[in-house]
Every structure is written in structure tokens, then in C-alpha cells.
N, C-alpha and C. Protein backbone atom coordinates (compact mmCIF):
# COMPACT_ATOMS: atom_id res chain seq x y z
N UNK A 1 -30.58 35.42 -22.92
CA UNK A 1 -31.43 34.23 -22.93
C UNK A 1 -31.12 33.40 -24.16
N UNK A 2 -30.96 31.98 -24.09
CA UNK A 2 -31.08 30.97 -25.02
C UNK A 2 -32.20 29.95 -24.66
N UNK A 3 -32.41 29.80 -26.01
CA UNK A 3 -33.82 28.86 -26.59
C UNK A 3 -34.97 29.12 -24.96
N UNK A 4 -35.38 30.71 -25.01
CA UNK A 4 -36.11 31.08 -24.20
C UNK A 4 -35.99 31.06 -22.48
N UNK A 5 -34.82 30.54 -22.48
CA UNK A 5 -34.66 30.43 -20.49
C UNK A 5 -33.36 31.20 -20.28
N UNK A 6 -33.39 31.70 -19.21
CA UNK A 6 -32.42 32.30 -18.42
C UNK A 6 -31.24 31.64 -18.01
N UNK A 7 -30.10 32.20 -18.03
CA UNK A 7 -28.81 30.95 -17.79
C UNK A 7 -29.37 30.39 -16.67
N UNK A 8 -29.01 29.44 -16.36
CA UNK A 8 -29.30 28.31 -14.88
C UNK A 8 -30.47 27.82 -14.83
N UNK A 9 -31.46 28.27 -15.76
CA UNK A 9 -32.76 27.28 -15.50
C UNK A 9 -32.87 26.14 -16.23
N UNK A 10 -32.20 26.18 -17.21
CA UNK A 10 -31.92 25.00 -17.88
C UNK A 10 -31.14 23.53 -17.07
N UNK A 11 -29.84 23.94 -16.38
CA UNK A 11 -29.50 23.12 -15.51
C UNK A 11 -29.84 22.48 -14.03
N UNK A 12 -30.63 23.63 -13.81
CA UNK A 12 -31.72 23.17 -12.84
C UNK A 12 -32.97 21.96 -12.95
N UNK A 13 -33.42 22.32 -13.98
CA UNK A 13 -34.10 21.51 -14.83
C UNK A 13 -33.37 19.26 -14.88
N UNK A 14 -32.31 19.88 -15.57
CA UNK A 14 -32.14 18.67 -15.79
C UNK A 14 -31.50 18.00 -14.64
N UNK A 15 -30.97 18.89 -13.39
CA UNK A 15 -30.42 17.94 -12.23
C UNK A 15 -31.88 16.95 -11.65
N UNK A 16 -32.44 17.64 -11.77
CA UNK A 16 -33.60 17.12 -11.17
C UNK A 16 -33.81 17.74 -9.61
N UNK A 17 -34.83 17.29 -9.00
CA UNK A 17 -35.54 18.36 -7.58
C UNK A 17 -35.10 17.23 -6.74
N UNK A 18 -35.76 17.80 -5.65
CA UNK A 18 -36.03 16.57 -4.52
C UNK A 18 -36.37 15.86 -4.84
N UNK A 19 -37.44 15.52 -4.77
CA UNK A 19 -38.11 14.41 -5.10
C UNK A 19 -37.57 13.03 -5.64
N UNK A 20 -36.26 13.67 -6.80
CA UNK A 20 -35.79 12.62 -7.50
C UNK A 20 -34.41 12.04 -6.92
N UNK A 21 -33.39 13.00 -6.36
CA UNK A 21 -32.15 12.74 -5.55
C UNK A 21 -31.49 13.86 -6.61
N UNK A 22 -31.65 13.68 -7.96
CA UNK A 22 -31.00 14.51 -8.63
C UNK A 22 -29.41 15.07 -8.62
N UNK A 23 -29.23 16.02 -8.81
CA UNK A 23 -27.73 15.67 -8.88
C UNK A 23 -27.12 15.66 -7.15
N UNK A 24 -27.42 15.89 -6.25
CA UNK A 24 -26.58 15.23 -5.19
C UNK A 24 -26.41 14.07 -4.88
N UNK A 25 -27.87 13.16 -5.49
CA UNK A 25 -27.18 11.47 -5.56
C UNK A 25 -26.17 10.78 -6.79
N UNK A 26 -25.93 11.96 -7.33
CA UNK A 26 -25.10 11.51 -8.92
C UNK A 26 -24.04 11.65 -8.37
N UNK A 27 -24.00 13.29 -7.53
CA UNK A 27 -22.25 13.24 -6.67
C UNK A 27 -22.03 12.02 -5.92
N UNK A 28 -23.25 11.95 -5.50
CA UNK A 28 -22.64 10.73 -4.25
C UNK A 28 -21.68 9.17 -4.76
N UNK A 29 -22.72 9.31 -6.13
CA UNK A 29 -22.46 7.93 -6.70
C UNK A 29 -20.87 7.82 -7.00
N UNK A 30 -20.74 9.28 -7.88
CA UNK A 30 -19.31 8.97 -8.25
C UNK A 30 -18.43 9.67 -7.40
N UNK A 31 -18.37 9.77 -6.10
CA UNK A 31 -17.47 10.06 -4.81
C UNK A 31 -17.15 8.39 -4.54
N UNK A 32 -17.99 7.67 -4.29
CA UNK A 32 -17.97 6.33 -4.22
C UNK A 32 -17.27 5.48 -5.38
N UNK A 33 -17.54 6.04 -6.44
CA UNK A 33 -16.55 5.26 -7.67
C UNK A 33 -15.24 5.63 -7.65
N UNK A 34 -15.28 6.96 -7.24
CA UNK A 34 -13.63 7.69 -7.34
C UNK A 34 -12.65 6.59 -6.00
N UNK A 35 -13.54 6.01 -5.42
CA UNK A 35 -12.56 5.63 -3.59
C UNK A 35 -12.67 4.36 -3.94
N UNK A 36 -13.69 3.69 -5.18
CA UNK A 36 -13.71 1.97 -5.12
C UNK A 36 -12.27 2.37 -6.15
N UNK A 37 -11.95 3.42 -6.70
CA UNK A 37 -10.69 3.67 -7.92
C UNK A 37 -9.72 3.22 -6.86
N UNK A 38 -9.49 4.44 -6.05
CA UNK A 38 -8.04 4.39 -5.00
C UNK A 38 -7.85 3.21 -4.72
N UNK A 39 -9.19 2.31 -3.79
CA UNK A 39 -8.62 1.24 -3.54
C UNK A 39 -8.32 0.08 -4.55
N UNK A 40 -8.80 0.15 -5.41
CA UNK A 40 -8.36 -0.60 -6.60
C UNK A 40 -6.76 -0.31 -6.55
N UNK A 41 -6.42 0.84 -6.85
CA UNK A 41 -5.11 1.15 -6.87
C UNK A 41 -3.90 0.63 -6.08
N UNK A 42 -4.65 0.78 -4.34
CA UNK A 42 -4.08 0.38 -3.31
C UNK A 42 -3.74 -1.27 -3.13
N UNK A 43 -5.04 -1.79 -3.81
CA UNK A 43 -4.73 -3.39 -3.92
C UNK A 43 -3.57 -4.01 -4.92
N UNK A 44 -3.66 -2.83 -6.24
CA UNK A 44 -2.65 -3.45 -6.54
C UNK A 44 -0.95 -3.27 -6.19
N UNK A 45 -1.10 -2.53 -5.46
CA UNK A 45 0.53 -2.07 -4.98
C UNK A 45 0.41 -3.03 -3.70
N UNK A 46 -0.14 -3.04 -3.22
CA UNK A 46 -0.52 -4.11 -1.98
C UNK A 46 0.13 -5.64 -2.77
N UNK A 47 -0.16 -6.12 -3.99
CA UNK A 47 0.11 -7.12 -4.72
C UNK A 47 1.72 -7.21 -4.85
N UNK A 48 1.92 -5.77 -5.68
CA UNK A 48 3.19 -5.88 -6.42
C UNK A 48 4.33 -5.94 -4.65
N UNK A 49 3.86 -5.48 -3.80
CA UNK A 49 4.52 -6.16 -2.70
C UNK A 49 4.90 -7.82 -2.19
N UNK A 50 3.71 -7.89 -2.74
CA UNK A 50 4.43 -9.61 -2.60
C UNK A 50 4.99 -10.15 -3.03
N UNK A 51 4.65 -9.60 -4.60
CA UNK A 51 6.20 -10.54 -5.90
C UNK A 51 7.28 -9.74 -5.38
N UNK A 52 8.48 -10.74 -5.91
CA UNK A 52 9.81 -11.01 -5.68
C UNK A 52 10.34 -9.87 -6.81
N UNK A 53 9.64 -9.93 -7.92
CA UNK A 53 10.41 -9.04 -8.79
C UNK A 53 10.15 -7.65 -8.83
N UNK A 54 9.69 -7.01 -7.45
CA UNK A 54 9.48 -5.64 -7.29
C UNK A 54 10.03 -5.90 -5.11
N UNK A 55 11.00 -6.56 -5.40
CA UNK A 55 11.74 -6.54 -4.30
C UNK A 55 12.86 -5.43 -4.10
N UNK A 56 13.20 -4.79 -5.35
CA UNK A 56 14.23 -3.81 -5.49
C UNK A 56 13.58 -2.49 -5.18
N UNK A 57 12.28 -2.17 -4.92
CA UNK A 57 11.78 -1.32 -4.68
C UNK A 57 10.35 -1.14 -3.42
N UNK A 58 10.62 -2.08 -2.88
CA UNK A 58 9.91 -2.28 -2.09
C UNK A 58 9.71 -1.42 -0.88
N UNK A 59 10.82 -0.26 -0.82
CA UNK A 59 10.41 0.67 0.81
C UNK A 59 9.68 1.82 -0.38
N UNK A 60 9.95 2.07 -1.94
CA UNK A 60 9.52 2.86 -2.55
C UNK A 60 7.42 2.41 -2.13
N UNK A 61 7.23 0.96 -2.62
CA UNK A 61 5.54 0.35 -2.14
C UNK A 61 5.30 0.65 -1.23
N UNK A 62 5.97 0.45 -0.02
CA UNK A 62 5.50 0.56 1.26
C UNK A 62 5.46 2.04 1.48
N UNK A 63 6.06 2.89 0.66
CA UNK A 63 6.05 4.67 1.12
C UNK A 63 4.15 4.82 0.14
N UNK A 64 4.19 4.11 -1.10
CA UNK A 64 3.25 4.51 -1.78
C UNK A 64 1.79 3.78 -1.21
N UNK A 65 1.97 2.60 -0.60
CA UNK A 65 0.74 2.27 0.25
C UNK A 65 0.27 3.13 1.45
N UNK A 66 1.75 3.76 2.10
CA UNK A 66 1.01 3.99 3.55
C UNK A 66 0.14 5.64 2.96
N UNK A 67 0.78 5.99 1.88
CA UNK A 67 0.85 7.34 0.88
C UNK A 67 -1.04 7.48 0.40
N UNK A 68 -1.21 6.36 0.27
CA UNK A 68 -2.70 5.93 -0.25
C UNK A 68 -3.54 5.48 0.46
N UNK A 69 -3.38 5.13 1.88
CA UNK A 69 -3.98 4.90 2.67
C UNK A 69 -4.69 5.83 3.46
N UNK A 70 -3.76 6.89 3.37
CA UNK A 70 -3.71 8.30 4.12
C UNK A 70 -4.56 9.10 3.45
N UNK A 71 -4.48 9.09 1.74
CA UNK A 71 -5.55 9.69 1.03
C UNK A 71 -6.77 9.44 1.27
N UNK A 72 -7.19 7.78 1.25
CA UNK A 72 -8.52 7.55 1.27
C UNK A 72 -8.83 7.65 2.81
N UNK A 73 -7.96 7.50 4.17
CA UNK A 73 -8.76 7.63 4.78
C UNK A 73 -9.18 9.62 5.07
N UNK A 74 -8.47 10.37 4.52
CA UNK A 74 -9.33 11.75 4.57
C UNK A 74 -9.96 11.80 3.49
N UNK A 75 -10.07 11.03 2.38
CA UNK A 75 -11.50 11.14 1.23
C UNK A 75 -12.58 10.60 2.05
N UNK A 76 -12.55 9.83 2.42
CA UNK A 76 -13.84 9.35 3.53
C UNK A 76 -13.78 10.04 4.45
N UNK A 77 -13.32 10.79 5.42
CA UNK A 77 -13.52 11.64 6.61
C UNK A 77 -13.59 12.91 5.78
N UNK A 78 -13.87 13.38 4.45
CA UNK A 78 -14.17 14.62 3.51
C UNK A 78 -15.21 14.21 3.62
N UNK A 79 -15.67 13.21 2.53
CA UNK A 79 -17.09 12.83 1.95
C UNK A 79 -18.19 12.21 3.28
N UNK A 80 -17.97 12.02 4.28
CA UNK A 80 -18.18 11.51 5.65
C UNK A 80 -18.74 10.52 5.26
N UNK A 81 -17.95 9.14 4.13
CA UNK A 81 -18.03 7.97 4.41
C UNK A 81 -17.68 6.54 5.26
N UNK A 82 -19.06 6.21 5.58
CA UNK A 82 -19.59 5.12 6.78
C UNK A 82 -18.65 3.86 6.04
N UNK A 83 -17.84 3.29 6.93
CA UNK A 83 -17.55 1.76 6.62
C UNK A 83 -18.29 0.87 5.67
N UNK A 84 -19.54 0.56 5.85
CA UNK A 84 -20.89 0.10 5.12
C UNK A 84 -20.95 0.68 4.28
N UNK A 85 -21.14 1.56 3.29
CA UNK A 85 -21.22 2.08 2.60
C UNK A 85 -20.10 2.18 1.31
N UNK A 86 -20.53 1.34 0.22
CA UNK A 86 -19.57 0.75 -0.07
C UNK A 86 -19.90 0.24 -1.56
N UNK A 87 -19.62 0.10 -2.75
CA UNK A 87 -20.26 -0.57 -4.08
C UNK A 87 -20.25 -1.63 -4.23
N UNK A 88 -21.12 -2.31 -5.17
CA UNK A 88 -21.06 -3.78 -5.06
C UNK A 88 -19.83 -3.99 -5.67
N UNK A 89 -18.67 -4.05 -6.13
CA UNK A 89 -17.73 -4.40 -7.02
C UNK A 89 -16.37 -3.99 -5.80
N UNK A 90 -16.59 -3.08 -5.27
CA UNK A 90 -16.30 -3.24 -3.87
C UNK A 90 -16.07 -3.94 -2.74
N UNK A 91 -17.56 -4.42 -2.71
CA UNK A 91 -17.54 -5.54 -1.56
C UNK A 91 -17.54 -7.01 -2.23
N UNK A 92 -17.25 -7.13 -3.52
CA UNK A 92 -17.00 -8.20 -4.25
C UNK A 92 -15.22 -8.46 -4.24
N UNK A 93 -14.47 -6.94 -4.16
CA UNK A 93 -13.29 -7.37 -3.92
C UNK A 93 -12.91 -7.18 -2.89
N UNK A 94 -13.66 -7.25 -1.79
CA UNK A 94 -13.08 -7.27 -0.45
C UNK A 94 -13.08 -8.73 0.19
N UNK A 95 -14.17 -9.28 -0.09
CA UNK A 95 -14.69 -10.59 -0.45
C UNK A 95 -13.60 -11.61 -1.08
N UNK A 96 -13.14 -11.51 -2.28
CA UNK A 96 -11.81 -12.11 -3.25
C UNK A 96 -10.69 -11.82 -2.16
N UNK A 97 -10.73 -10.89 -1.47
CA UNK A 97 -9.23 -10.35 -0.49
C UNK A 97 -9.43 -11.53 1.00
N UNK A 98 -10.39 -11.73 1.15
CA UNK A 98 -10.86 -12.42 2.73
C UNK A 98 -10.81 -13.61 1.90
N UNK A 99 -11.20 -14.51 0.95
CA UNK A 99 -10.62 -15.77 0.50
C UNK A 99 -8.99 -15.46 0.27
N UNK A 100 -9.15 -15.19 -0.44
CA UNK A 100 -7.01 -15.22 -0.92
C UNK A 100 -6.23 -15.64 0.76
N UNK A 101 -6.61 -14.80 1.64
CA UNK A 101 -5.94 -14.71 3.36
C UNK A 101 -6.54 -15.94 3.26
N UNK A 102 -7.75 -16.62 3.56
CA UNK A 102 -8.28 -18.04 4.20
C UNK A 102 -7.63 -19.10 3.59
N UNK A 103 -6.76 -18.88 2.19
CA UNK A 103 -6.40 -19.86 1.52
C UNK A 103 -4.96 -19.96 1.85
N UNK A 104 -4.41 -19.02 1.72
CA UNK A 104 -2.44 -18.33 2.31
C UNK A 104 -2.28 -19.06 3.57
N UNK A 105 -3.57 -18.94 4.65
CA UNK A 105 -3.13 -19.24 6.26
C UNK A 105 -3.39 -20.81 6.10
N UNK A 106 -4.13 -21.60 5.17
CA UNK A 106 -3.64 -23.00 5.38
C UNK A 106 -3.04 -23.30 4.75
């Protein structure tokens, strides 16, 4: 025993119970930060595809996009994340991605 409790009651303690979400909504949160990461990642190789000066390596992008695509879609069929479900900084750059296309096609 330390400072009077039994190993694990202490961490029990501070996840918090039901009541509060406690630590399974903390996982949740950062399962969701880890996949707004990937696709961060994915957007920018998605980018460096379009410049000219990563034309010398371009079936290498296209191996590492389809490579990352494949990850997140079994991190979401792991974590059994819904389409909707999604962070605001997220759907702020999905948003920036649907202007950029509306602006390219005229």
C-alpha cells in the first residue's frame, strides 16, 4: 500500500465513473485526434502530388496515399468510426478541401 490505498484504487479514482465518461471518453477523444493526425498526413502527400517538383517520385505518393488510406480506413473499421463523427478542425479541413475543388473546376 501507498499513501493508504491499494494499487488500482488510486487510478480508478482519478479515471472517473460513469457518470462522468471518464477515461473511455478520453480514449475516444484521442482515437479521433490520432485519425484527424493520419489525415492531416494524407492531405499533405495528396498536395505534394500536385507540385511539379515531387514529379520524380510520384508512383513512390501514389504507393504512400493508397498506403494511408488503407490504414485509416481499418483505424475506423477498429475504432467503429461513423462518417459523422469527426473533430471540429476536421471538418474545418474538409471544408478548405471542398472550396480549393469549387475554385480548380472554374
Amino acid at each position: 500500500m501507498r499513501n493508504g490505498h491499494q494499487q488500482g484504487e488510486r487510478r480508478r479514482g482519478r479515471e472517473g465513473g460513469p457518470s462522468r465518461g471518464g477515461a473511455k471518453t478520453f480514449r475516444r477523444g484521442r482515437v479521433l485526434a490520432f485519425l484527424e493526425t493520419l489525415q492531416v498526413k494524407r492531405g499533405t502527400i495528396a498536395d505534394q502530388l500536385k507540385k511539379t517538383e515531387f514529379q520524380s517520385i510520384e508512383q513512390i505518393l501514389i504507393g504512400e496515399l493508397k498506403a494511408i488510406d488503407l490504414v485509416i480506413d481499418e483505424y475506423k473499421n477498429l475504432f467503429e468510426i461513423q462518417e459523422g463523427e469527426t473533430t471540429a478542425s476536421e471538418a474545418s479541413m474538409e471544408q478548405e478541401i471542398k472550396e480549393e475543388n469549387k475554385n480548380e473546376e472554374h
